[in-house]
PDB file of N, CA and C in Angstrom:
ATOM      1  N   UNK A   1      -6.457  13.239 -23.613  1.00  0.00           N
ATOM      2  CA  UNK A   1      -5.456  12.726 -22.694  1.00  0.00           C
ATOM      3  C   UNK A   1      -5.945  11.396 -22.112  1.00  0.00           C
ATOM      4  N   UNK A   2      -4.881  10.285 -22.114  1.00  0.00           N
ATOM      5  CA  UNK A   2      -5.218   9.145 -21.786  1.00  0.00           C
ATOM      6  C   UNK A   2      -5.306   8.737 -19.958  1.00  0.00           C
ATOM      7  N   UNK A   3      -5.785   8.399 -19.608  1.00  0.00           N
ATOM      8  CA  UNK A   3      -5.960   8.509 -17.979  1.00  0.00           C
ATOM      9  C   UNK A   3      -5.592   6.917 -17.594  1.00  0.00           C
ATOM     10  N   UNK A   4      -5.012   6.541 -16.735  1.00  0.00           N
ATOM     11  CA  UNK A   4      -4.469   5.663 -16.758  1.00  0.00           C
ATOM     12  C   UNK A   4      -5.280   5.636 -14.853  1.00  0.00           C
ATOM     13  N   UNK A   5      -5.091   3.999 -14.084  1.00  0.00           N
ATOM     14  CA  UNK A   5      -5.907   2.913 -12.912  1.00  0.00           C
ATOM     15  C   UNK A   5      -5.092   2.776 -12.418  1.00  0.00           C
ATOM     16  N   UNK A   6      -4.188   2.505 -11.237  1.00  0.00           N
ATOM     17  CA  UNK A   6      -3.329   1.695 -10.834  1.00  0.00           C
ATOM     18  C   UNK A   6      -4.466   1.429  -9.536  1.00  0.00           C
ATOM     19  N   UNK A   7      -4.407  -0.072  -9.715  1.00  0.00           N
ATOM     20  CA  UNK A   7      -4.640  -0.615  -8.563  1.00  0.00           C
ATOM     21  C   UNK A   7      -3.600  -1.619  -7.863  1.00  0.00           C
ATOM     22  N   UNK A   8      -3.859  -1.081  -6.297  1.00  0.00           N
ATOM     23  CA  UNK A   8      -2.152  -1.356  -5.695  1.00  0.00           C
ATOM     24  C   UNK A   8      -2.788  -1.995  -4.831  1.00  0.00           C
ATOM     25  N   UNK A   9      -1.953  -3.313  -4.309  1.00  0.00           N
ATOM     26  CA  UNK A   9      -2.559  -3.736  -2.902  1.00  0.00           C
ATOM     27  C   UNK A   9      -1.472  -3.671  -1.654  1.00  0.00           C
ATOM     28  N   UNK A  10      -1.967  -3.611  -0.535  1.00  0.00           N
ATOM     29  CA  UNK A  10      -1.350  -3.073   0.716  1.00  0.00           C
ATOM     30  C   UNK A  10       0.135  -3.999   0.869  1.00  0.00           C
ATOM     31  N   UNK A  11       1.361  -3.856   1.135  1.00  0.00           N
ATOM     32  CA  UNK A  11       2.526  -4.378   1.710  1.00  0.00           C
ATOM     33  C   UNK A  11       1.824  -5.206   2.798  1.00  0.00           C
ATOM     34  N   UNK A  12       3.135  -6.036   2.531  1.00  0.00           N
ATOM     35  CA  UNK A  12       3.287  -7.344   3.060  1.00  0.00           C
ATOM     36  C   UNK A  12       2.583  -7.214   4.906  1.00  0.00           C
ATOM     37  N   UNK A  13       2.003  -8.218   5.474  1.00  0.00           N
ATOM     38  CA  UNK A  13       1.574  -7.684   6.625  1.00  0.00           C
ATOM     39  C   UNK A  13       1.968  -9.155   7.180  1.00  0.00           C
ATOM     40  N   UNK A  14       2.372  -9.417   8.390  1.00  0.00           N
ATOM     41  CA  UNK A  14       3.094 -10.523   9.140  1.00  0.00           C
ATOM     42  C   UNK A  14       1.541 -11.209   9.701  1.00  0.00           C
ATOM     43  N   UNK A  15       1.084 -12.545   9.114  1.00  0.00           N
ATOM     44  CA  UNK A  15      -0.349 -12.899   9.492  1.00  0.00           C
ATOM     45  C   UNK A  15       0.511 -14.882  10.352  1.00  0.00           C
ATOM     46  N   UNK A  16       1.939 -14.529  10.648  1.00  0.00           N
ATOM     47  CA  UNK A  16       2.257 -15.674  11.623  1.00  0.00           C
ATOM     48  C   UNK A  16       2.808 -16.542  10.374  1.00  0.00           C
ATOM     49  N   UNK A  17       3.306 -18.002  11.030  1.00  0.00           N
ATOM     50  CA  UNK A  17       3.510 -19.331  10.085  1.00  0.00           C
ATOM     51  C   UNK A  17       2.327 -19.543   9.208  1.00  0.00           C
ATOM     52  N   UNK A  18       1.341 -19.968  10.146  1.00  0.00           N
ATOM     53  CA  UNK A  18       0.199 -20.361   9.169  1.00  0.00           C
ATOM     54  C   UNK A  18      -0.727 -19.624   8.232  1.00  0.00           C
ATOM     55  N   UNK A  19      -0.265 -18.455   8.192  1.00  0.00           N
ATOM     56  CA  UNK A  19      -0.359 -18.047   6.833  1.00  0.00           C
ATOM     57  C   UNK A  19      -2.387 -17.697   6.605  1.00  0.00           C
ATOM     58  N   UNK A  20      -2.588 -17.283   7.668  1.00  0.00           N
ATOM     59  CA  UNK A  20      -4.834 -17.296   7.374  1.00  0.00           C
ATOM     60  C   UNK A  20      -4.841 -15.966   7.066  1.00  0.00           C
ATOM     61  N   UNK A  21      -6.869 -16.309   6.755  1.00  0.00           N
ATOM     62  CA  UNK A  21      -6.885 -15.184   5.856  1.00  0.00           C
ATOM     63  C   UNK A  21      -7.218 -14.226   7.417  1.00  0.00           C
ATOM     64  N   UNK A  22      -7.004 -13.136   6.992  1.00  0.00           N
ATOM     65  CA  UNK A  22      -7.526 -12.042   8.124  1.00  0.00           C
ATOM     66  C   UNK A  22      -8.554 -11.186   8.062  1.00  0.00           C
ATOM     67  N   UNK A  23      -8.649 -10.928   6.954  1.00  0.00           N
ATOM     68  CA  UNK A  23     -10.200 -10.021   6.433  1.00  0.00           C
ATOM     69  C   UNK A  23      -9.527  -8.314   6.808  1.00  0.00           C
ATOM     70  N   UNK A  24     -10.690  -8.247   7.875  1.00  0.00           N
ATOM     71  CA  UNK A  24     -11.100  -6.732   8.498  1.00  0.00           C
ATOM     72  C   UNK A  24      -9.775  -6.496   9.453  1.00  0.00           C
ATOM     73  N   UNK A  25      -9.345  -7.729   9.535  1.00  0.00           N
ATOM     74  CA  UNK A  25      -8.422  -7.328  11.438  1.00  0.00           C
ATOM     75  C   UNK A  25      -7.406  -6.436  10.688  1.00  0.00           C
ATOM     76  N   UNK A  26      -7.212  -5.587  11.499  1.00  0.00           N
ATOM     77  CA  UNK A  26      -6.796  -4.210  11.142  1.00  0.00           C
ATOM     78  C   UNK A  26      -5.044  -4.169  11.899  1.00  0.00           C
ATOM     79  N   UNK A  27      -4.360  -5.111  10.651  1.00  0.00           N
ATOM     80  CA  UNK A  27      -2.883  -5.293  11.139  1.00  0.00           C
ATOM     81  C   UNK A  27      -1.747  -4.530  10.337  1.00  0.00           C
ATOM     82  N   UNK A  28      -0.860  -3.355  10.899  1.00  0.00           N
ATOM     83  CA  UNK A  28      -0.266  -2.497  10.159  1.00  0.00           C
ATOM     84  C   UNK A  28       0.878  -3.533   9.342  1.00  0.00           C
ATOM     85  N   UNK A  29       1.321  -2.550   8.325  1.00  0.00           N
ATOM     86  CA  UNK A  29       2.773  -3.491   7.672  1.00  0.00           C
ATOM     87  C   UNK A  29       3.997  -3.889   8.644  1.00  0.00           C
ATOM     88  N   UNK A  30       4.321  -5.091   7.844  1.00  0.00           N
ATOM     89  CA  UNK A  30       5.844  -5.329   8.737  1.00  0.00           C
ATOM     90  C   UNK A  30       6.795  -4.341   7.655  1.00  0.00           C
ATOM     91  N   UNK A  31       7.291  -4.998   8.631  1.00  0.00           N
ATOM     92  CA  UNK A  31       9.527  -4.381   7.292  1.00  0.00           C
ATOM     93  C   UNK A  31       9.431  -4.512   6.330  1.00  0.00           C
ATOM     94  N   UNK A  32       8.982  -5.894   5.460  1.00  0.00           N
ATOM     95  CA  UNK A  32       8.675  -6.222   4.158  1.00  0.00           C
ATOM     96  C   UNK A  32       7.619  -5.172   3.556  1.00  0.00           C
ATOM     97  N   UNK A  33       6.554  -5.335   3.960  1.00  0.00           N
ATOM     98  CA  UNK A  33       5.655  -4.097   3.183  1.00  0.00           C
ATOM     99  C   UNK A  33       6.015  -2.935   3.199  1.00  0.00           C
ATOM    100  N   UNK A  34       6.739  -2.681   4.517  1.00  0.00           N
ATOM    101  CA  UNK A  34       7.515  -0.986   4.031  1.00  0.00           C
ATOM    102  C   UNK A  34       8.451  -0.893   3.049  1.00  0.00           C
ATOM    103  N   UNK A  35       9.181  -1.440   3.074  1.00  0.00           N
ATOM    104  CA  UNK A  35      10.222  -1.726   2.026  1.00  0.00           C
ATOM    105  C   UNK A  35       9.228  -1.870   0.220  1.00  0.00           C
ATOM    106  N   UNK A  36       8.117  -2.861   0.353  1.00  0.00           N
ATOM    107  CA  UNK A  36       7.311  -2.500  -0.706  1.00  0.00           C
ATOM    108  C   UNK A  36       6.676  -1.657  -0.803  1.00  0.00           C
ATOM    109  N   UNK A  37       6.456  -0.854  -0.090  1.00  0.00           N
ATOM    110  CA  UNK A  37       5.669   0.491  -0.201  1.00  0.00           C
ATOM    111  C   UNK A  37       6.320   1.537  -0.745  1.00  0.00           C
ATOM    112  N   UNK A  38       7.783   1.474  -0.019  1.00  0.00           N
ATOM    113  CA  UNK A  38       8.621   2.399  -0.682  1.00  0.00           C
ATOM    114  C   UNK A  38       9.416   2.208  -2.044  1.00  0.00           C
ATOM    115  N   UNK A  39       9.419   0.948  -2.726  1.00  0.00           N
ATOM    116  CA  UNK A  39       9.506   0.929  -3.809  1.00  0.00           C
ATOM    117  C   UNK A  39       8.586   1.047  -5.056  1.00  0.00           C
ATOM    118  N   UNK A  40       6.876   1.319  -4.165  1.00  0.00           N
ATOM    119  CA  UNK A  40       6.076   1.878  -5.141  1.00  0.00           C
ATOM    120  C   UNK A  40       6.227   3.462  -5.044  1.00  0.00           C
ATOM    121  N   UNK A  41       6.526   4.027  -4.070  1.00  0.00           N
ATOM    122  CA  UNK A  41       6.732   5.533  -4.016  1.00  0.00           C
ATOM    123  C   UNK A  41       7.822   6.120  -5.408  1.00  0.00           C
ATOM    124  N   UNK A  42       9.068   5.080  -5.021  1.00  0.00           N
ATOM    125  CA  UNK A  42       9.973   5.400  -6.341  1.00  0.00           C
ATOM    126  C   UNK A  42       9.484   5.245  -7.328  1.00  0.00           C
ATOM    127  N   UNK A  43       8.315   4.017  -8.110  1.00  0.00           N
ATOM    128  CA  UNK A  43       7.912   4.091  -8.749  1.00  0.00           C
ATOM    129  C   UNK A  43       6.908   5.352  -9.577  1.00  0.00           C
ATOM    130  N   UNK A  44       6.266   5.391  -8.583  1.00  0.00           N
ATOM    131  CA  UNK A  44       5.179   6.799  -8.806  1.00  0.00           C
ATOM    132  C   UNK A  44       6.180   7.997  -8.664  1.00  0.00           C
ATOM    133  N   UNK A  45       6.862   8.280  -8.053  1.00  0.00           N
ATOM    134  CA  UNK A  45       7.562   9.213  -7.972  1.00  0.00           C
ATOM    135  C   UNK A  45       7.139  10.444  -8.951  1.00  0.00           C
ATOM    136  N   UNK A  46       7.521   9.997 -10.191  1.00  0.00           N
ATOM    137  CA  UNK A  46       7.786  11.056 -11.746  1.00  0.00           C
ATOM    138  C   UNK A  46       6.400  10.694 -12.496  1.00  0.00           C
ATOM    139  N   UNK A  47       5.282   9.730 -11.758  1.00  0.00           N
ATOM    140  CA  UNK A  47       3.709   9.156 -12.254  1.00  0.00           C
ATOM    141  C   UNK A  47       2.663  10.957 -11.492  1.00  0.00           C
ATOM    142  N   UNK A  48       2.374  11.169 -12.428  1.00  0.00           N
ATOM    143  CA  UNK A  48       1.520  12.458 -11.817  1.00  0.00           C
ATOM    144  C   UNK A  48      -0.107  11.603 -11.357  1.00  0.00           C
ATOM    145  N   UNK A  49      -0.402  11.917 -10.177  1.00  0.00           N
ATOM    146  CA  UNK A  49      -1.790  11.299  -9.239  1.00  0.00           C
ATOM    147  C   UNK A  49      -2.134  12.551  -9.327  1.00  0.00           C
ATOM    148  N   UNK A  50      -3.911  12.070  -9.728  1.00  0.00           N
ATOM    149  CA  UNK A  50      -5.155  12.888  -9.428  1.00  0.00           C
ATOM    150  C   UNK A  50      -5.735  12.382  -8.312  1.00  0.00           C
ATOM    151  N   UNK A  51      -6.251  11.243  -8.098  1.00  0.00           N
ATOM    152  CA  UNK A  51      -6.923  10.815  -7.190  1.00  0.00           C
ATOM    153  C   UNK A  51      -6.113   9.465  -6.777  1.00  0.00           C
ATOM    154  N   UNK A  52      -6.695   9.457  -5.250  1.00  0.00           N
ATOM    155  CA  UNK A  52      -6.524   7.878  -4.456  1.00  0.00           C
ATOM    156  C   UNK A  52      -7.209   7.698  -3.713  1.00  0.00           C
ATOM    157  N   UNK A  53      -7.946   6.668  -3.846  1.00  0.00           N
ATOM    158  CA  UNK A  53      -9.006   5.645  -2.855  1.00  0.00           C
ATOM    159  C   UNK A  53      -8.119   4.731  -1.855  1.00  0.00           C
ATOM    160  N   UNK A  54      -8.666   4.214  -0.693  1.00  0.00           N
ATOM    161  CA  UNK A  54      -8.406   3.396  -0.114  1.00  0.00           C
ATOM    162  C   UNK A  54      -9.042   3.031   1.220  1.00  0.00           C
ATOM    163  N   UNK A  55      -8.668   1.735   1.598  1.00  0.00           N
ATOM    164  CA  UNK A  55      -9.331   1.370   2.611  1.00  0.00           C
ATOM    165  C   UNK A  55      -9.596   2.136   3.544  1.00  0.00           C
ATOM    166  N   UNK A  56     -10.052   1.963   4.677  1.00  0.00           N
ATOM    167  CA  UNK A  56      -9.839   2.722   6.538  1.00  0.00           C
ATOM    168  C   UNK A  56      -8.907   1.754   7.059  1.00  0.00           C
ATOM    169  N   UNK A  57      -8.320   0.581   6.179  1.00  0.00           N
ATOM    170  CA  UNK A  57      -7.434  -0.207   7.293  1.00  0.00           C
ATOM    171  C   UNK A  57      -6.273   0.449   6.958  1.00  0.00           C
ATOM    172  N   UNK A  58      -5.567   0.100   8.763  1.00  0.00           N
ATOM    173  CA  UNK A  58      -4.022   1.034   8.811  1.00  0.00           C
ATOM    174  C   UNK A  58      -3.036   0.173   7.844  1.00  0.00           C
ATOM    175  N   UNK A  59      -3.020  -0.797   7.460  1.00  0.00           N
ATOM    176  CA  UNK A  59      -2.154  -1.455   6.499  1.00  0.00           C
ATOM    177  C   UNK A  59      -2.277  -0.260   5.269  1.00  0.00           C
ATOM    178  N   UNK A  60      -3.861  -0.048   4.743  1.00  0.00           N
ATOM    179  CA  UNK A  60      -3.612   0.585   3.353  1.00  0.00           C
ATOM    180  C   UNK A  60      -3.517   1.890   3.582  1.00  0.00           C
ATOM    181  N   UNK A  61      -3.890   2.660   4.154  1.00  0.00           N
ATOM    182  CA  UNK A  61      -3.719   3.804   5.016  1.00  0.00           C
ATOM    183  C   UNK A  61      -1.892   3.885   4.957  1.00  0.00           C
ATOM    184  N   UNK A  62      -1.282   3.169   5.672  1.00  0.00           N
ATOM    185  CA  UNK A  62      -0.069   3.494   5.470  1.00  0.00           C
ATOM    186  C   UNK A  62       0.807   2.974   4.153  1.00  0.00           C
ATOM    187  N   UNK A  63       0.188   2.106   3.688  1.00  0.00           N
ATOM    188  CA  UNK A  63       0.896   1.897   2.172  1.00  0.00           C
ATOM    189  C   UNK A  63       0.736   3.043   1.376  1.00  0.00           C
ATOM    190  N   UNK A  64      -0.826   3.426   1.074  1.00  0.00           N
ATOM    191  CA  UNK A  64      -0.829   5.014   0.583  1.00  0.00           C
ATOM    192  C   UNK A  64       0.223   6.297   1.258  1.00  0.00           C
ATOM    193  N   UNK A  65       0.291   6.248   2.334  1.00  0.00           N
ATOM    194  CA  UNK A  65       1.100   7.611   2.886  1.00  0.00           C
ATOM    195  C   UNK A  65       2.355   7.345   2.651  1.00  0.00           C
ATOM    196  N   UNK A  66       2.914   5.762   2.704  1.00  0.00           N
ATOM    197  CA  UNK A  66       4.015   5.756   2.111  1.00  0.00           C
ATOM    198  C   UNK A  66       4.384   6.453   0.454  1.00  0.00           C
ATOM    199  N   UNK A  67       3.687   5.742  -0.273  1.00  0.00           N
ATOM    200  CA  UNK A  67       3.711   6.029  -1.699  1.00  0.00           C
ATOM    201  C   UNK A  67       3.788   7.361  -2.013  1.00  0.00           C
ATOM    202  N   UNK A  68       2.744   7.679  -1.294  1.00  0.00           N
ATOM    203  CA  UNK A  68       2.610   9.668  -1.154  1.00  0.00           C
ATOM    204  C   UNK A  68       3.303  10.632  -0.858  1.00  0.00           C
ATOM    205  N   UNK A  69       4.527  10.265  -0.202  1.00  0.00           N
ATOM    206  CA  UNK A  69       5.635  11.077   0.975  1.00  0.00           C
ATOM    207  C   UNK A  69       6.169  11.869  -0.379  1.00  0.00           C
ATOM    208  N   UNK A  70       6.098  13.117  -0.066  1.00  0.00           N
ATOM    209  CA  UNK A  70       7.292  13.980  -1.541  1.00  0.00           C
ATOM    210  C   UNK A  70       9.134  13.795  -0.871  1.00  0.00           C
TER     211      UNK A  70
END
């Protein structure tokens, strides 16, 4: 059986106009990343998960629980 990676990165997170990098600062999703989060959920939906890694930040933290919701 072939085992298949998805590596996903966290929805959109509101970092202002100017657009910097943020690193560690621990900023949840806006509207936009929920909205992308929940169109990876539909995606995975009918995708059978063994495992998921992810950050401690609440951005990926909640992109995963999104994706995850049955």
């Amino acid at each position: 059986m072939v085992k298949k990676i998805y590596l996903i990165r966290h929805g959109h997170i509101d970092t202002g106009v100017e657009k910097k990098y943020v690193g560690k600062t621990d900023i949840p999703l806006d509207e936009l990343g929920k909205e992308q989060a929940k169109s990876l959920h539909d995606y995975f939906n009918s995708i059978p998960i063994d495992a998921i890694f992810t950050s401690s930040l609440c951005r990926c933290i909640e992109t995963t629980n999104i994706i995850c919701q049955s």
